[in-house]
Protein backbone atom coordinates (compact mmCIF):
# COMPACT_ATOMS: atom_id res chain seq x y z
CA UNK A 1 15.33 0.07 -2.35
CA UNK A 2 14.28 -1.00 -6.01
CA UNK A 3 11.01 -0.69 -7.23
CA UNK A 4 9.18 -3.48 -8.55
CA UNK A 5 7.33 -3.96 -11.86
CA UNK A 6 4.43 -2.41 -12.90
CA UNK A 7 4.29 -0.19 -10.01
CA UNK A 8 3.71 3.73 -10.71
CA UNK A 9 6.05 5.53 -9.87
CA UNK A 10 6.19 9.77 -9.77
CA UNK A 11 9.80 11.40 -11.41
CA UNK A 12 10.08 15.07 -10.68
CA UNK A 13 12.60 17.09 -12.24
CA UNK A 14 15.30 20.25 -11.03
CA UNK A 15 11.63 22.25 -11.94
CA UNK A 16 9.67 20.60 -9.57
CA UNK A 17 7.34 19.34 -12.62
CA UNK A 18 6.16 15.86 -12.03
CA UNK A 19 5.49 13.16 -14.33
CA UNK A 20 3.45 9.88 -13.66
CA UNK A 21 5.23 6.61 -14.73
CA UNK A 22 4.57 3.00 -14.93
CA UNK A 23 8.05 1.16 -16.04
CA UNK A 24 7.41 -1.77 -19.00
CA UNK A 25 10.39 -4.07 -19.73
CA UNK A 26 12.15 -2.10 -22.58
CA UNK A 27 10.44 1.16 -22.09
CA UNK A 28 12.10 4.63 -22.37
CA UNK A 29 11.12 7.99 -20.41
CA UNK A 30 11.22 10.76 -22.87
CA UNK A 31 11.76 14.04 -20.91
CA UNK A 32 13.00 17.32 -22.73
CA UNK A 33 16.53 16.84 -21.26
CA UNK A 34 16.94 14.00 -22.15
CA UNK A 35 16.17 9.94 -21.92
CA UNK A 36 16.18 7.47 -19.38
CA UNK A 37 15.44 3.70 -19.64
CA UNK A 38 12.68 2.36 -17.37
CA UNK A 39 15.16 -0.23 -15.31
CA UNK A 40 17.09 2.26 -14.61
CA UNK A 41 14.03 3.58 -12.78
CA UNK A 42 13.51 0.07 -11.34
CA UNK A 43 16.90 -0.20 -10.33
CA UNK A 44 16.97 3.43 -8.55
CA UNK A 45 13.56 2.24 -6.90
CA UNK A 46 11.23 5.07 -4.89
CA UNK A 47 13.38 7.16 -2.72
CA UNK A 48 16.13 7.07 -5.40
CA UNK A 49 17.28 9.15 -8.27
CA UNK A 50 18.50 8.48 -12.27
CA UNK A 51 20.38 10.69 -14.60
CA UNK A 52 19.24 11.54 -18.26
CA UNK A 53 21.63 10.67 -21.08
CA UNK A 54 22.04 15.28 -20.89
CA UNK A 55 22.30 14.98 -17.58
CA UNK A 56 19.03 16.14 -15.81
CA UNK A 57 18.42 14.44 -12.72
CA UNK A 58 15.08 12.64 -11.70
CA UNK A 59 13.92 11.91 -8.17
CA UNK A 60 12.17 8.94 -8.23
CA UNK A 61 9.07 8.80 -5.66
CA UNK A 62 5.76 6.60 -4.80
CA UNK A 63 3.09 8.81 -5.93
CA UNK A 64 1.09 10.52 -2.64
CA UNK A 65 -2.78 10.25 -3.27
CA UNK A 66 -2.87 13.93 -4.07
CA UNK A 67 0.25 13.71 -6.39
CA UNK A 68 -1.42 11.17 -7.96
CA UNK A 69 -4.97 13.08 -8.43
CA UNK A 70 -3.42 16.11 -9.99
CA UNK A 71 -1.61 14.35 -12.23
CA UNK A 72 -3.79 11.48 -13.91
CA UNK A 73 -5.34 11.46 -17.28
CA UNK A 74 -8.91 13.09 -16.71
CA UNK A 75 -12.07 13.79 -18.76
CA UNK A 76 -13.19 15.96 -16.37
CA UNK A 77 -12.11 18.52 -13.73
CA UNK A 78 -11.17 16.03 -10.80
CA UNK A 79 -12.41 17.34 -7.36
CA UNK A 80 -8.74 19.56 -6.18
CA UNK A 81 -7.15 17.49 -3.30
CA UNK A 82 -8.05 20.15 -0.45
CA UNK A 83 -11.63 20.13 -1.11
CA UNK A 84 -11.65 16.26 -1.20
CA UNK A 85 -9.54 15.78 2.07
CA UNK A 86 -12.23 18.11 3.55
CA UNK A 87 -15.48 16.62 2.23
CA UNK A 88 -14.03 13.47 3.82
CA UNK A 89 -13.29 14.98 6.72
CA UNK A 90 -17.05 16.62 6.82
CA UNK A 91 -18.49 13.17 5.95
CA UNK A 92 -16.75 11.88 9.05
CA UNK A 93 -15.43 8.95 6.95
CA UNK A 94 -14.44 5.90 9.03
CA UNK A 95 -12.97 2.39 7.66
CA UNK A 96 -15.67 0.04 7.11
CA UNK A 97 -18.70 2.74 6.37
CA UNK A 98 -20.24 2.63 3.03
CA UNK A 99 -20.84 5.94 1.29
CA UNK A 100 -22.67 7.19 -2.02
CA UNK A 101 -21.22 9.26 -4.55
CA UNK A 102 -22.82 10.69 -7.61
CA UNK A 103 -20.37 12.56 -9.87
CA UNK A 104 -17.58 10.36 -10.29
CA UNK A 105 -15.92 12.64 -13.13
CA UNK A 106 -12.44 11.35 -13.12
CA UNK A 107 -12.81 9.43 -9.84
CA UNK A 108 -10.23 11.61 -7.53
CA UNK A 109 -12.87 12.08 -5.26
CA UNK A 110 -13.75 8.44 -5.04
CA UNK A 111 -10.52 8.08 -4.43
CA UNK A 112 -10.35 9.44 -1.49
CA UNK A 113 -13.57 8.24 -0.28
CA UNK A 114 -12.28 5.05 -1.24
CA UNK A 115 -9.13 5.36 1.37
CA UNK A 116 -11.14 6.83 4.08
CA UNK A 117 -13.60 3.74 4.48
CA UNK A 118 -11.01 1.00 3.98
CA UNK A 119 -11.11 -2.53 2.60
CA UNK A 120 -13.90 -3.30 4.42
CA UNK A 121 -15.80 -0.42 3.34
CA UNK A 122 -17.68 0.37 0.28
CA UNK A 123 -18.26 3.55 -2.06
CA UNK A 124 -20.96 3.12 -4.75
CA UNK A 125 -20.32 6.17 -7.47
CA UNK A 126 -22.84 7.06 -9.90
CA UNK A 127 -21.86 8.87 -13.74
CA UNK A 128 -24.32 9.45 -16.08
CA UNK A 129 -21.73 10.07 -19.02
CA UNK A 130 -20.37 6.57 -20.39
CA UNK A 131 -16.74 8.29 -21.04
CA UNK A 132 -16.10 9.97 -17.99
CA UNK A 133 -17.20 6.74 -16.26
CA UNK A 134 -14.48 4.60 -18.45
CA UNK A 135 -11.67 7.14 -17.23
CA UNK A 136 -12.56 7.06 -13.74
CA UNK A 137 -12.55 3.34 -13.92
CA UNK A 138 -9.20 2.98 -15.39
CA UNK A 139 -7.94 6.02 -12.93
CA UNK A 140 -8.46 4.09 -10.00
CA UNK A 141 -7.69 0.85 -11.06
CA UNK A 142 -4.29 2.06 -12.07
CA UNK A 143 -3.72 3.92 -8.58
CA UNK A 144 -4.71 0.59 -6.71
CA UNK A 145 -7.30 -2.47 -7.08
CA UNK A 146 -10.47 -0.65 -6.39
CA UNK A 147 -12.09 -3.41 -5.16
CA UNK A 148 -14.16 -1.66 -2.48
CA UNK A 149 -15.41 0.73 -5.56
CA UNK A 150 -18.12 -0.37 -7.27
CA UNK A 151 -18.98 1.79 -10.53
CA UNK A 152 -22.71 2.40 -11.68
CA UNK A 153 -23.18 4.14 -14.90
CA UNK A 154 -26.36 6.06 -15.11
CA UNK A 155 -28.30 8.90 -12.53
CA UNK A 156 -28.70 8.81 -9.03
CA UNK A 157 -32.07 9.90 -10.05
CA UNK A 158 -33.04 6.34 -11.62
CA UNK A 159 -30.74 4.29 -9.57
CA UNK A 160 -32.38 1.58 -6.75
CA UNK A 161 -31.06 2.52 -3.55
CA UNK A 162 -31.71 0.89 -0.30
CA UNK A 163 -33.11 3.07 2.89
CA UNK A 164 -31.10 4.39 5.04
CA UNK A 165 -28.27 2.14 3.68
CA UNK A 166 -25.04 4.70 3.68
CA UNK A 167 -22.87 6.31 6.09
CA UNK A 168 -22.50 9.16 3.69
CA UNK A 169 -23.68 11.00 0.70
CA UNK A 170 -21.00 12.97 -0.97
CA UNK A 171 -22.52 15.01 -4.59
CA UNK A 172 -20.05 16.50 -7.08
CA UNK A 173 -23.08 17.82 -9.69
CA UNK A 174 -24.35 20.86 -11.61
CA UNK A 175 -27.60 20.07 -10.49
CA UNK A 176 -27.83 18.32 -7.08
CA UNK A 177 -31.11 19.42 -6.13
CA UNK A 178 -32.50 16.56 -8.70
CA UNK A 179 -31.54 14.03 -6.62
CA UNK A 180 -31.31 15.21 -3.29
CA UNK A 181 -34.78 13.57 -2.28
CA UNK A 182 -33.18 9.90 -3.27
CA UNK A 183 -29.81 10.40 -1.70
CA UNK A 184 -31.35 12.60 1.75
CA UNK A 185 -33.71 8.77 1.65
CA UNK A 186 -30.40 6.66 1.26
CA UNK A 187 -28.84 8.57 4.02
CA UNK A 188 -28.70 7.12 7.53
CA UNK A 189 -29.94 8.96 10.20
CA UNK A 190 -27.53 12.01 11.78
CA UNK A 191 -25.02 11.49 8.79
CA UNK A 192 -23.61 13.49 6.30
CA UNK A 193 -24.94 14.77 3.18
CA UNK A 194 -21.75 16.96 1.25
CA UNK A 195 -22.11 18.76 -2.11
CA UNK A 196 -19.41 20.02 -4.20
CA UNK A 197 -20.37 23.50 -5.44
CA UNK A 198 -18.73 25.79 -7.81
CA UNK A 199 -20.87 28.73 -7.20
CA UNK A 200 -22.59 30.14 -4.38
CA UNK A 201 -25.98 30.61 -6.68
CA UNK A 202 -25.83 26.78 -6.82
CA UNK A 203 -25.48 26.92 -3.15
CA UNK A 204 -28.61 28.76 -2.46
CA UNK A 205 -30.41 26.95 -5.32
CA UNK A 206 -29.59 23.54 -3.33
CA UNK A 207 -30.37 25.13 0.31
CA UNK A 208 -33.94 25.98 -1.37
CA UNK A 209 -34.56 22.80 -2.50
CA UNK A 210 -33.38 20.60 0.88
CA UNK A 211 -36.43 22.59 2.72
CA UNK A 212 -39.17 19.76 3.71
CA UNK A 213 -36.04 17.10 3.72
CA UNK A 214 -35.10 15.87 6.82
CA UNK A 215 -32.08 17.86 6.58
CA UNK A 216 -30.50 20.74 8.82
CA UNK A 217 -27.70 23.41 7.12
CA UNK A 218 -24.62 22.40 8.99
CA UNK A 219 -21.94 24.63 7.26
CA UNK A 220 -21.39 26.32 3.66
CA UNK A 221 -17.50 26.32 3.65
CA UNK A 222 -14.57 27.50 0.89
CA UNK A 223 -11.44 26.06 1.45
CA UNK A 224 -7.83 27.53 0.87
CA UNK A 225 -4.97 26.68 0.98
CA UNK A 226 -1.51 29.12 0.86
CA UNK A 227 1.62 27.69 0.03
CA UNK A 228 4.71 29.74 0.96
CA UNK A 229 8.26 29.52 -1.07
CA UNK A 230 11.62 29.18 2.00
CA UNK A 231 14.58 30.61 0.54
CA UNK A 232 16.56 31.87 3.72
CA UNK A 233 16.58 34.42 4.73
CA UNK A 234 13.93 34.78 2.36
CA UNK A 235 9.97 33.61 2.63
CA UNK A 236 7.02 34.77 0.95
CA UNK A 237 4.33 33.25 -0.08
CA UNK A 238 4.20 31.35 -3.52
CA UNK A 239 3.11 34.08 -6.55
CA UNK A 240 1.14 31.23 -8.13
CA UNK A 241 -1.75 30.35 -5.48
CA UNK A 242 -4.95 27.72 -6.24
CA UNK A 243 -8.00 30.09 -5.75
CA UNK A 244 -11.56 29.54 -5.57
CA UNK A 245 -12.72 26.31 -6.65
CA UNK A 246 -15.55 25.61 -4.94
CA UNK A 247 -18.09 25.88 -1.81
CA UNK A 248 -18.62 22.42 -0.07
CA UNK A 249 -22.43 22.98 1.78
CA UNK A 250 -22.72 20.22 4.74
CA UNK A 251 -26.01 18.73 5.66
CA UNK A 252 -26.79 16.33 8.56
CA UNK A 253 -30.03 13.87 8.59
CA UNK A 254 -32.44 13.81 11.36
CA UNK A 255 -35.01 11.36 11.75
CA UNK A 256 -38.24 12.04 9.73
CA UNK A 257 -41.14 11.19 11.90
């Protein structure tokens, strides 16, 4: 199967080190072993593989959603695939819901929010800082059209956001305790409220601050995950592990009467 152009593609070496890749009529790869040209990548098409002119061999692939998020040009820390999959998954994301973000960073977690409500969905992500909002633009654009993103630069805190007008509330911020009155008010009743925290002082900070909200503590989780190397007979798990990187803390909205 060929690829087609303008389509990203992911090459990953004999190393396992991966390397993002949109082919341009008369481009060149440059990898340390050597050169390839960019039909050659065309020609060879996800699925397939190319040669260097030294010789290394490239597997040619469609990047996955994480592959992609891990390996995009950022301005900030993107949200690690494992927590996103699980704030979607504590949202209880659906296609055609319409959730609020504020924090887009680098915009891998709109990403994913962005997949789990569909075309007929919407996400509506909020970044206060101009050049963080310019990367995460151009980072999802280039992973597909976007068009059920829509980008607001500025705070939550000042935005104009309709009642009870979103499925979910997901918050990737140092401070989410400044706007958790606005986005708990945006929130529809017995939906999700999910902030991305890096440390568990944060955590209490925001628990503090959410009493008098209409909002009940569902679950303050970490999440791991533990890759293992297979090298029969031989398997143990990988020396090189992702750690800590953050607590996700899960409120759900009940009606305020």
């Amino acid at each position: 199967m060929s690829g087609v152009e303008g389509e990203l593609l992911l090459l990953k070496d004999s190393k396992g080190r991966a390397f993002l890749v949109r082919p341009r009529p008369g481009g060149v790869f440059h990898h340390h072993r050597g050169t390839v040209a960019h039909e050659a990548l065309w020609q060879a098409g996800p699925g397939g593989r190319v040669a260097t002119h030294l010789g290394e061999v490239l597997t040619v692939h469609r990047p996955t959603l994480e592959e992609y998020v891990l390996h995009m040009k950022r301005s900030a820390t993107p949200t690690y695939p494992k927590d996103a999959s699980a704030m979607v998954t504590l949202l209880d994301l659906a296609p055609g819901m319409r959730v609020l973000e504020a924090g887009t960073g680098s915009g891998g977690l709109t990403l994913f929010l962005a997949r789990a409500v569909g075309p007929e969905g919407r996400v509506d992500t909020y970044e206060k800082r101009p050049h963080h909002l310019r990367q995460a633009v151009e980072n999802v654009r280039a992973f597909f059209k976007g068009e059920n993103v829509r980008f607001h630069e500025g705070s939550l805190e000042e935005a104009a956001l309709e009642p009870e007008a979103y499925d979910g509330v997901a918050l990737d911020l140092m401070e989410p305790w400044k706007v958790l009155k606005k986005a708990t008010g945006a929130l529809k009743p017995d939906r999700f409220l999910v902030a991305y925290l890096p440390n568990i002082t944060q955590v209490l900070e925001l628990v503090r601050e959410a009493e008098g909200l209409p909002l009940s503590l569902e679950r303050v989780l970490e999440v791991g995950w533990r890759e293992w190397d297979l090298r029969p007979p031989v398997a143990h798990p990988r020396f090189q592990q992702v750690g800590h990187t953050a607590f996700l803390v899960s409120f759900r909205k009940w009606k305020d009467s």
